[in-house]
C-alpha atoms as a PDB file:
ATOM      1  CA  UNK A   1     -14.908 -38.669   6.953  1.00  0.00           C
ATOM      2  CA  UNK A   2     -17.842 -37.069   4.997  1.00  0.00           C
ATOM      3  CA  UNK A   3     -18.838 -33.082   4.677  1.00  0.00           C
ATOM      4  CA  UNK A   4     -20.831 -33.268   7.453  1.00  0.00           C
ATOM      5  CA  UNK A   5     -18.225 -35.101   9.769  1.00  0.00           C
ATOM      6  CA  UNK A   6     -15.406 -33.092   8.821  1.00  0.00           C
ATOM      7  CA  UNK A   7     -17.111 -29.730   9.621  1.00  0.00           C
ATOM      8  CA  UNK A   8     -17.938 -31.164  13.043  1.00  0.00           C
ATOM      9  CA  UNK A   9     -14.428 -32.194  13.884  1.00  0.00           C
ATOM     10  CA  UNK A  10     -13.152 -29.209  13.149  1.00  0.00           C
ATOM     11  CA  UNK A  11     -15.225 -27.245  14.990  1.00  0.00           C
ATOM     12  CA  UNK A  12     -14.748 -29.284  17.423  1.00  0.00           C
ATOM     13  CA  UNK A  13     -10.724 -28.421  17.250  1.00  0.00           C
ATOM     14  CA  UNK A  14     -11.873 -24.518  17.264  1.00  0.00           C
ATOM     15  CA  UNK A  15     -13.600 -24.978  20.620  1.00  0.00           C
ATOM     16  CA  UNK A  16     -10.722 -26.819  22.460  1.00  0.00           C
ATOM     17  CA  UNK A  17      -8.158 -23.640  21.555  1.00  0.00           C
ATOM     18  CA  UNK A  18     -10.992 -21.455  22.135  1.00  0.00           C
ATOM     19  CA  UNK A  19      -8.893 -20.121  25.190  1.00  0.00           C
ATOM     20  CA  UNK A  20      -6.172 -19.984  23.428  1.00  0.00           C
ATOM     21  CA  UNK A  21      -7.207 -17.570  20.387  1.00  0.00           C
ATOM     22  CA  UNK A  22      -8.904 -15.298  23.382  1.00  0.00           C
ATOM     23  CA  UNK A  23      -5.890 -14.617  25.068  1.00  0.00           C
ATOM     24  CA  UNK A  24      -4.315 -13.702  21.912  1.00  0.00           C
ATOM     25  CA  UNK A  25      -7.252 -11.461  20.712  1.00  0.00           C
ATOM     26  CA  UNK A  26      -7.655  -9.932  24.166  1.00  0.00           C
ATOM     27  CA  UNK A  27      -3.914  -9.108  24.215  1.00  0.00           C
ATOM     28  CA  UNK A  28      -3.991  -7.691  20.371  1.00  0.00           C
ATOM     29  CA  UNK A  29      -7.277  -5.570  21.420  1.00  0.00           C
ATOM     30  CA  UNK A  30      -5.673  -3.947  24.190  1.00  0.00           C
ATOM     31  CA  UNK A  31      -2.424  -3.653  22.570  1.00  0.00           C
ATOM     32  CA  UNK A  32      -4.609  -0.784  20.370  1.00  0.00           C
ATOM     33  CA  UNK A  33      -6.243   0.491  23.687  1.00  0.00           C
ATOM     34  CA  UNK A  34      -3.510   1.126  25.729  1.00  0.00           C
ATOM     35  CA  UNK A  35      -1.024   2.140  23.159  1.00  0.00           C
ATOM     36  CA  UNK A  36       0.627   5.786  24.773  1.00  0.00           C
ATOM     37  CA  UNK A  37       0.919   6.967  21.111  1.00  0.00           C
ATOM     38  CA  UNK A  38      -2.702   5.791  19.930  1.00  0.00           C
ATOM     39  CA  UNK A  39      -4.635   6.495  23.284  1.00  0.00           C
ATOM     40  CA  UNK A  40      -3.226   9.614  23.986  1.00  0.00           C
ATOM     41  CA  UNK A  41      -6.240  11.467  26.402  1.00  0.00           C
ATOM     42  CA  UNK A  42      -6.706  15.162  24.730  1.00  0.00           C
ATOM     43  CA  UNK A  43      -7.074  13.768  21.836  1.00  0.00           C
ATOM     44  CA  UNK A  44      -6.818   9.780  20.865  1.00  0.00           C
ATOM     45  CA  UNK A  45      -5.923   8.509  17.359  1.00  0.00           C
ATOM     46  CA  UNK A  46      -7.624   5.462  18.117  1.00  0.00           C
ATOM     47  CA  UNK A  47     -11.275   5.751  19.374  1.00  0.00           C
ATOM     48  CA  UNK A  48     -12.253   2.647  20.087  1.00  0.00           C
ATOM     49  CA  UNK A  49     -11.161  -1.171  19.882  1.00  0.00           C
ATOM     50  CA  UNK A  50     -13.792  -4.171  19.186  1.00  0.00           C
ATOM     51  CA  UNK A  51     -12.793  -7.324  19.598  1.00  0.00           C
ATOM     52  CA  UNK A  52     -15.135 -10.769  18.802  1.00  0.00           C
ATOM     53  CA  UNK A  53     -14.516 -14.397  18.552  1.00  0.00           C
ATOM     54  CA  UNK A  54     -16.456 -16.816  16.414  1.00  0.00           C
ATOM     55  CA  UNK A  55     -19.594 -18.563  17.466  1.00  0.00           C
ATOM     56  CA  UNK A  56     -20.032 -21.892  16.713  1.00  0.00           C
ATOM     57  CA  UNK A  57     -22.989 -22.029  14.377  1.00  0.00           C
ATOM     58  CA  UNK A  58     -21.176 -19.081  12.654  1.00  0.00           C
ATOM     59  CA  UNK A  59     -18.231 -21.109  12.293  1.00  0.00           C
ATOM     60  CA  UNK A  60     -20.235 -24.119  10.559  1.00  0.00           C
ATOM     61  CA  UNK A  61     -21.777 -21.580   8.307  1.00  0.00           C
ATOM     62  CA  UNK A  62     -18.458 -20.459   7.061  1.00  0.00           C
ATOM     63  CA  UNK A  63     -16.789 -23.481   6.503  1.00  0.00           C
ATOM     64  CA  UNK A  64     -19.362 -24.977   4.610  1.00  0.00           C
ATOM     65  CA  UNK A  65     -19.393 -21.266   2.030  1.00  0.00           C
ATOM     66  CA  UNK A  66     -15.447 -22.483   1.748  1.00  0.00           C
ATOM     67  CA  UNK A  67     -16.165 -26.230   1.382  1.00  0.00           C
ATOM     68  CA  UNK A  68     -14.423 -28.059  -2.058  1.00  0.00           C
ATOM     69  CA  UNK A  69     -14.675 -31.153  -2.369  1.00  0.00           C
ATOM     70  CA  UNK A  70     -10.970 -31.194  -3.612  1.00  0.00           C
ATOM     71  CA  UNK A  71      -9.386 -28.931  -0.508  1.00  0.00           C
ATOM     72  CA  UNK A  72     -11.295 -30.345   2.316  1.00  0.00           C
ATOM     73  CA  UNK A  73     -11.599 -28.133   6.009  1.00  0.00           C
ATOM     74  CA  UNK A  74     -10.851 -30.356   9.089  1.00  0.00           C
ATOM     75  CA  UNK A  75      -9.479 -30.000  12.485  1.00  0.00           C
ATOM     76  CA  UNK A  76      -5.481 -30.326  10.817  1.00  0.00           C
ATOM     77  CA  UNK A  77      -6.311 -27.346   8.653  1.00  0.00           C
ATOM     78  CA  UNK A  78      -8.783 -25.486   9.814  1.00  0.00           C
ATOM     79  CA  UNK A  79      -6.381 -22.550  11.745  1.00  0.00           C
ATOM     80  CA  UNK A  80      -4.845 -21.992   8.082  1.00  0.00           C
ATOM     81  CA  UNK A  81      -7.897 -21.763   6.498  1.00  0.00           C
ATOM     82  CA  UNK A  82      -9.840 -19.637   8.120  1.00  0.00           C
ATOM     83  CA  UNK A  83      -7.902 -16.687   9.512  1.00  0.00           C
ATOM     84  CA  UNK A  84     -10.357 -14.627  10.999  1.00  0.00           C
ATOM     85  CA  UNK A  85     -11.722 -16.974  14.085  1.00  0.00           C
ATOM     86  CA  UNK A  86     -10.411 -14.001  16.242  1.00  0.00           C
ATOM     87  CA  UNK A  87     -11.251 -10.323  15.077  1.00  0.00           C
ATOM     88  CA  UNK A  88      -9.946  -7.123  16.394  1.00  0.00           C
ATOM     89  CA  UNK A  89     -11.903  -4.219  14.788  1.00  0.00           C
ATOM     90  CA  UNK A  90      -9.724  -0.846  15.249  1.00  0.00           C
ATOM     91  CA  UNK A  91     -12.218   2.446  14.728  1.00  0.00           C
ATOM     92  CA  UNK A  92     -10.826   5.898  13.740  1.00  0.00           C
ATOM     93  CA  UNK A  93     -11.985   9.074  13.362  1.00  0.00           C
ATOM     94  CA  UNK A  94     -10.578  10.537   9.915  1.00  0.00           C
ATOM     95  CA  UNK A  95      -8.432   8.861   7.231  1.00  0.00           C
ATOM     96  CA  UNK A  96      -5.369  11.377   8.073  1.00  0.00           C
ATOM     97  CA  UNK A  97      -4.882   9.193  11.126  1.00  0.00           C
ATOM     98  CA  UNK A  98      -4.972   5.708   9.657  1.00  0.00           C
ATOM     99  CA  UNK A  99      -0.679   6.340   8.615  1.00  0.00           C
ATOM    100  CA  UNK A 100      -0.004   6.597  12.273  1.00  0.00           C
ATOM    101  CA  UNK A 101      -1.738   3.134  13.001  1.00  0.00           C
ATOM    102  CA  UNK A 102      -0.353   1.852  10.033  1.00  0.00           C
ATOM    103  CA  UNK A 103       3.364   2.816  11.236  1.00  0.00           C
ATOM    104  CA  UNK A 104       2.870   1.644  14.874  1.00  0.00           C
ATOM    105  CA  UNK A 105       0.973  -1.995  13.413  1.00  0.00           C
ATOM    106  CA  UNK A 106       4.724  -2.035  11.106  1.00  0.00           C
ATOM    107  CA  UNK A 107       6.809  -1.324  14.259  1.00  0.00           C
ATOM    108  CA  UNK A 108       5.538  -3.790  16.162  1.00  0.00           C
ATOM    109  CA  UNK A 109       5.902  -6.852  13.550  1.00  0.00           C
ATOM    110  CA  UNK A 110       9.315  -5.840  13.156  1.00  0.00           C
ATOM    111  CA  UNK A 111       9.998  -5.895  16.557  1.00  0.00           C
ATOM    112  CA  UNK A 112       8.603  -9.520  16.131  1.00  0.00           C
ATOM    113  CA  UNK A 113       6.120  -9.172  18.417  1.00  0.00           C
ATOM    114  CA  UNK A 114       3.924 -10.023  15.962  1.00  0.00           C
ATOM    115  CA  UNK A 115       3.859 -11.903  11.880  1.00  0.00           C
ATOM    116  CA  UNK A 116       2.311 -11.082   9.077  1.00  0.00           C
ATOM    117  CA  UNK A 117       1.780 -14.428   7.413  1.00  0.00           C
ATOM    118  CA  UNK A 118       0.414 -11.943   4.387  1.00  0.00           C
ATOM    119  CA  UNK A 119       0.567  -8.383   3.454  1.00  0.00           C
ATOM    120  CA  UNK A 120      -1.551  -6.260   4.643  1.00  0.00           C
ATOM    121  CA  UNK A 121      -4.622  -5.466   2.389  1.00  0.00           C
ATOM    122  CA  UNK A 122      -6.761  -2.381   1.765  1.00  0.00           C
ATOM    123  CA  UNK A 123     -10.887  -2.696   0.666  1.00  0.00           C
ATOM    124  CA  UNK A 124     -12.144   0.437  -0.899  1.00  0.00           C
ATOM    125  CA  UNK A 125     -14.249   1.246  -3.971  1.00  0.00           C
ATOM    126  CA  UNK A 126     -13.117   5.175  -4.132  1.00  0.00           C
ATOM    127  CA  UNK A 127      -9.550   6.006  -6.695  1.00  0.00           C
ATOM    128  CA  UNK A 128      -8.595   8.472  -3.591  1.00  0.00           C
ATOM    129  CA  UNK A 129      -8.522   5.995  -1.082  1.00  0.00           C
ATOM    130  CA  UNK A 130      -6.647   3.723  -3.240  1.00  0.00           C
ATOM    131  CA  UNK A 131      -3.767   6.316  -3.936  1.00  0.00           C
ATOM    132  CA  UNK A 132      -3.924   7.038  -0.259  1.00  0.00           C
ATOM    133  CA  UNK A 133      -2.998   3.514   0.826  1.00  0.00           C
ATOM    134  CA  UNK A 134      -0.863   2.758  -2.409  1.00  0.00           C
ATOM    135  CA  UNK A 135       1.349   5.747  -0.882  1.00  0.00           C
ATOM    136  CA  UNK A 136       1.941   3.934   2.136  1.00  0.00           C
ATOM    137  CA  UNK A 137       3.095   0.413   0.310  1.00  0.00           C
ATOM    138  CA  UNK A 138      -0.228  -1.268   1.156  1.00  0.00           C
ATOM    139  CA  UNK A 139      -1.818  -3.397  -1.604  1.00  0.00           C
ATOM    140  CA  UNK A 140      -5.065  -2.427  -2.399  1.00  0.00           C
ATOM    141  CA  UNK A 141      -8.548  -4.876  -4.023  1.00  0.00           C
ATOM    142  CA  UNK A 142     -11.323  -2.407  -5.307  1.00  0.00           C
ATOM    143  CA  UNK A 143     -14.621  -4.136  -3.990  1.00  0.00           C
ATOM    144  CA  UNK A 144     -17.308  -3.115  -6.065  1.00  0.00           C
ATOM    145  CA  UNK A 145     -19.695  -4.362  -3.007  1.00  0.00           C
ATOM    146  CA  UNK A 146     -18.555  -0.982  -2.148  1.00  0.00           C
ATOM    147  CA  UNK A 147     -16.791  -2.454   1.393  1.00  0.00           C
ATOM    148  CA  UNK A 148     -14.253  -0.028   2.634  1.00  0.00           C
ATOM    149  CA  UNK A 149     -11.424  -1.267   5.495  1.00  0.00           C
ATOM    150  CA  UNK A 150      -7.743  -2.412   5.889  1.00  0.00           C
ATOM    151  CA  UNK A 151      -7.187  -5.857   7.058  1.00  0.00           C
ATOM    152  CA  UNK A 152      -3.686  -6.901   8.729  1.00  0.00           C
ATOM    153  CA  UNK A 153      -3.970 -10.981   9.625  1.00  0.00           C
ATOM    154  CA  UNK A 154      -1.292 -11.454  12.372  1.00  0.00           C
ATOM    155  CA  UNK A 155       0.173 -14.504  14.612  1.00  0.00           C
ATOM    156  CA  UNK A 156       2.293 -14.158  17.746  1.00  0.00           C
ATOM    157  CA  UNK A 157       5.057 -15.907  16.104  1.00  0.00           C
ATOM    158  CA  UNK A 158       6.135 -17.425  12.117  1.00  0.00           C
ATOM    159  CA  UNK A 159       5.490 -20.607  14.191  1.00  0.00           C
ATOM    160  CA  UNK A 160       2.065 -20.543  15.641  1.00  0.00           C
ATOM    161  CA  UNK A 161      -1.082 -21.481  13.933  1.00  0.00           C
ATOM    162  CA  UNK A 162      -3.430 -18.825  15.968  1.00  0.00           C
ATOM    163  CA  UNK A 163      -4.546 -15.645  13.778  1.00  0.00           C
ATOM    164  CA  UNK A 164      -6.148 -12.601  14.903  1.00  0.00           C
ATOM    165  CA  UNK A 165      -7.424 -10.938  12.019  1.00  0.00           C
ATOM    166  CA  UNK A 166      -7.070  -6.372  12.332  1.00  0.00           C
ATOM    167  CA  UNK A 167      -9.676  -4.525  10.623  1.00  0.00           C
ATOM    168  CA  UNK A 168      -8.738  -0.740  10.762  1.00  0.00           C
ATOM    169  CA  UNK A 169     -11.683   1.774   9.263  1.00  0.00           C
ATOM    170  CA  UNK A 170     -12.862   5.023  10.398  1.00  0.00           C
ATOM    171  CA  UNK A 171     -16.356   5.306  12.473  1.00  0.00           C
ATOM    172  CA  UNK A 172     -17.961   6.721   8.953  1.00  0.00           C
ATOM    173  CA  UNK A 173     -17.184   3.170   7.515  1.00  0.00           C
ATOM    174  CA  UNK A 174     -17.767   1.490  10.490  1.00  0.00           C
ATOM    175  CA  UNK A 175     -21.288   2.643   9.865  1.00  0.00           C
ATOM    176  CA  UNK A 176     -21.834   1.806   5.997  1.00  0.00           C
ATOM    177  CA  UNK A 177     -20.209  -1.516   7.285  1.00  0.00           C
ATOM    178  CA  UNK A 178     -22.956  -2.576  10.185  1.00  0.00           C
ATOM    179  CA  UNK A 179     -25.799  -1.543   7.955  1.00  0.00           C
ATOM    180  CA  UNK A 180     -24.455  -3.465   4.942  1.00  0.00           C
ATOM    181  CA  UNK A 181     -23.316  -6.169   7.359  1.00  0.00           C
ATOM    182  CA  UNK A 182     -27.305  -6.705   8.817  1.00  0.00           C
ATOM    183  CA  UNK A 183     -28.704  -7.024   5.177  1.00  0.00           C
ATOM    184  CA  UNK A 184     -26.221  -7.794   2.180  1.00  0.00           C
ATOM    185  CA  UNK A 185     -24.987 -10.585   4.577  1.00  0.00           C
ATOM    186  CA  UNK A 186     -23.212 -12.977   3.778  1.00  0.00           C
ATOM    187  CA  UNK A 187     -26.167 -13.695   0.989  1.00  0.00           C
ATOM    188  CA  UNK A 188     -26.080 -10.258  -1.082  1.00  0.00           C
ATOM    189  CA  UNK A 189     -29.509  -8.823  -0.478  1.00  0.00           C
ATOM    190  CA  UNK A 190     -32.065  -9.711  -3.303  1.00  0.00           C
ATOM    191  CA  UNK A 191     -33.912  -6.259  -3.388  1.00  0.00           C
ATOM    192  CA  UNK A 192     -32.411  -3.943  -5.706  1.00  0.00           C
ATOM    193  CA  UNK A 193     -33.703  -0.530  -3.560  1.00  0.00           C
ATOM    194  CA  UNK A 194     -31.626  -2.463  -0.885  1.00  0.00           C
ATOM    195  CA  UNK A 195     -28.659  -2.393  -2.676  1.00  0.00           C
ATOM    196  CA  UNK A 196     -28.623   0.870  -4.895  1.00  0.00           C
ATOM    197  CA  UNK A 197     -29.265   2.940  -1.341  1.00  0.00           C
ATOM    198  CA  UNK A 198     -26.165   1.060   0.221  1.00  0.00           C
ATOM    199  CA  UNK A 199     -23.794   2.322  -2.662  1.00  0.00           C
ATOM    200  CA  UNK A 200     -25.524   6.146  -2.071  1.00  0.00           C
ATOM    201  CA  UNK A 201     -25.274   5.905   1.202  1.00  0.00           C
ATOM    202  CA  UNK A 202     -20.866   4.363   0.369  1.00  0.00           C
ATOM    203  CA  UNK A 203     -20.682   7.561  -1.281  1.00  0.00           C
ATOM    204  CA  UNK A 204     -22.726  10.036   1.422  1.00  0.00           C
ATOM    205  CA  UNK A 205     -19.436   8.254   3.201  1.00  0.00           C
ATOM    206  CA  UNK A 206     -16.567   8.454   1.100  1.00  0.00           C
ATOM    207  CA  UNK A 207     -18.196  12.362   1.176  1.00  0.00           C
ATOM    208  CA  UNK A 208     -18.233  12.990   4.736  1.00  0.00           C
ATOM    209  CA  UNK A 209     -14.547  11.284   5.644  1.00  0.00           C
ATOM    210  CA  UNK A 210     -13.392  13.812   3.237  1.00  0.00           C
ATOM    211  CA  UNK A 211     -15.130  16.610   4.598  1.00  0.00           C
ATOM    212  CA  UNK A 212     -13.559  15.572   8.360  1.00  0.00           C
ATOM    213  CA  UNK A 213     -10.465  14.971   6.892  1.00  0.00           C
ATOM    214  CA  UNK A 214     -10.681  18.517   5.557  1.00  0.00           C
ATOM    215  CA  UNK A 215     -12.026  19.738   8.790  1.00  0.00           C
ATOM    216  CA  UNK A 216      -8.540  18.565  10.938  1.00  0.00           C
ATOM    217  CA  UNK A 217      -6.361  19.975   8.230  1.00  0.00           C
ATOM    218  CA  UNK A 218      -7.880  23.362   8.429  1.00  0.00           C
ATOM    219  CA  UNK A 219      -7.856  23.206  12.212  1.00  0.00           C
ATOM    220  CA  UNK A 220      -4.402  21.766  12.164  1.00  0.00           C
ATOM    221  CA  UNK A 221      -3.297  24.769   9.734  1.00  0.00           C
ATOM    222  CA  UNK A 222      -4.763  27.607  12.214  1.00  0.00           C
ATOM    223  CA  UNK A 223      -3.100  26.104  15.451  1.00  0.00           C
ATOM    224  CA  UNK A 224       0.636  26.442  12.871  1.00  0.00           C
ATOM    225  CA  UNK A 225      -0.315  30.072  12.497  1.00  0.00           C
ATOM    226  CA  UNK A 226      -1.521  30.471  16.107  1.00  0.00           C
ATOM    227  CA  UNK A 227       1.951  28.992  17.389  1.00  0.00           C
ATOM    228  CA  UNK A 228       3.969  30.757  15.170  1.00  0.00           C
ATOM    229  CA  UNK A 229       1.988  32.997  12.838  1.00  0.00           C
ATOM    230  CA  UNK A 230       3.737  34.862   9.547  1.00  0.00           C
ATOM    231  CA  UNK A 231       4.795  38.506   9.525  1.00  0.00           C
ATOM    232  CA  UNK A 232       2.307  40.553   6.937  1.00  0.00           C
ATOM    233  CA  UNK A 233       2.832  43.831   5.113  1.00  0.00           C
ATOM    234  CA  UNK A 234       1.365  46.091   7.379  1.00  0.00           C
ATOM    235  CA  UNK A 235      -2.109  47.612   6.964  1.00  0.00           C
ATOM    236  CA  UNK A 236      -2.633  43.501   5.832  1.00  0.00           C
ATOM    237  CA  UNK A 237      -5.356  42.012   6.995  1.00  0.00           C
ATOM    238  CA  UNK A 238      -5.140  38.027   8.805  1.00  0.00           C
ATOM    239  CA  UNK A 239      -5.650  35.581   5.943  1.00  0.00           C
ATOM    240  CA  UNK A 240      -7.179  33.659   8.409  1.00  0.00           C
END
C-alpha cells in the first residue's frame, strides 16, 4: 500500500467510528458544561465549552505533515497516532481559576471515568505561567511560537483506542489563539510584520490575564473584609 493508499484507508477507518468519537466528545463537552462545581450560575468557573471533530480533508492534511516513510499512518494505527480527531476546547476567564479545573479533570481520572494515556501538558512562552503550572505538578514545553494552553488527551478506558483531546485556556488566549490560528497556520506565516505583531499582541495578553487575575484578587480581598472586616485603632481610617 503506497502514501497515497494508506492515507485513504485510514481515513476511511476515521469515518466508520466517526459516531463513535462523537459520542465520546459530546459526553466529555458536556461533562465541562454541566459540571455543579464548574457551571455554578452567579458566577461560573467555566464559561464556555467548544467541542469539534475532524473534517476529512483536514484529516488528510495532517497525516500527510506526520507521514515517515519508516512509521507509516494506516487504518491499524491511525487512533494512536493522531490523538486529537476529537477536541474539547474548555474557555476560562482568569488563570486563578484554571487549579479548580485542573483538580476536578484529576478527580475524575481517578475515579476512572476517564485515562490519561499521557500527562497532562502546559504551552506557554511567559516564566510566570510556567511556575504557575509547575506548582500544580503539570509539565510544562515553552513554545517560542508564543502558543499558550493546557492540553489533557483522555480515553474512556486504559483499553479503548478513542481520544478526546482537552484544551483548557482563558478567553484572553483563546483570542491570541484564533488570530494566530487563521494566519501562522499550520504553515508559519511568511511576513515578518505578521509575525512580530502576533508576539506583541502574546504579550498585550500575558498583560491583560494578569491584570484580571489581579482584578478578582482585589475583589476577592474586599468581600473577606466585607464578611468579616478587622477591628482598627480608633480614629483609623478603612484601609480599604
Amino acid at each position: 500500500m503506497d502514501k497515497s493508499q494508506s492515507i485513504e484507508a485510514a481515513v476511511g477507518a476515521f469515518e466508520e467510528r466517526k459516531h463513535e468519537l462523537l459520542i465520546f466528545m459530546n459526553g466529555v463537552g458536556q461533562w465541562f458544561a454541566s459540571h455543579p462545581k464548574l457551571s455554578k450560575p452567579d458566577f461560573p468557573i467555566v464559561h464556555s465549552v467548544k467541542t469539534r471533530i475532524k473534517d476529512r480533508e483536514h484529516l488528510k492534511e495532517k497525516i500527510s505533515r506526520k507521514w515517515k516513510d519508516e512509521d507509516p499512518i494506516g487504518p491499524n494505527n491511525l487512533f494512536e497516532k493522531v490523538t486529537d480527531l476529537a477536541g474539547t476546547r474548555v474557555l476560562h476567564l482568569y488563570q486563578d481559576q484554571f487549579s479548580l479545573i485542573h483538580n476536578e479533570i484529576m478527580a475524575k481520572v481517578n475515579a476512572k471515568d476517564w485515562y490519561l494515556p499521557e500527562s497532562p501538558m502546559a504551552y506557554t512562552w511567559d516564566p510566570e505561567s510556567k511556575q504557575y503550572f509547575e506548582g500544580l505538578g503539570i509539565n510544562v514545553q515553552i513554545k517560542e511560537s508564543f502558543y499558550t494552553s493546557v492540553h489533557y488527551l483522555v480515553r474512556p478506558r486504559p483499553d479503548s483506542d478513542l481520544c478526546c483531546e482537552i484544551q483548557v485556556r482563558t478567553l484572553f488566549e483563546e483570542i491570541w489563539g484564533e488570530v494566530d490560528h487563521s494566519i501562522n497556520y499550520p504553515e508559519p506565516s511568511s511576513n515578518l510584520s505578521c509575525r512580530e505583531q502576533l508576539r506583541v499582541l502574546a504579550k498585550l495578553v500575558g498583560a491583560g490575564s494578569r491584570l484580571v487575575d489581579s482584578i478578582f484578587r482585589s475583589s476577592e480581598e474586599r468581600e473577606k473584609y466585607v464578611a468579616k472586616p478587622p477591628e482598627y485603632e480608633k480614629g483609623k481610617e478603612d484601609p480599604l
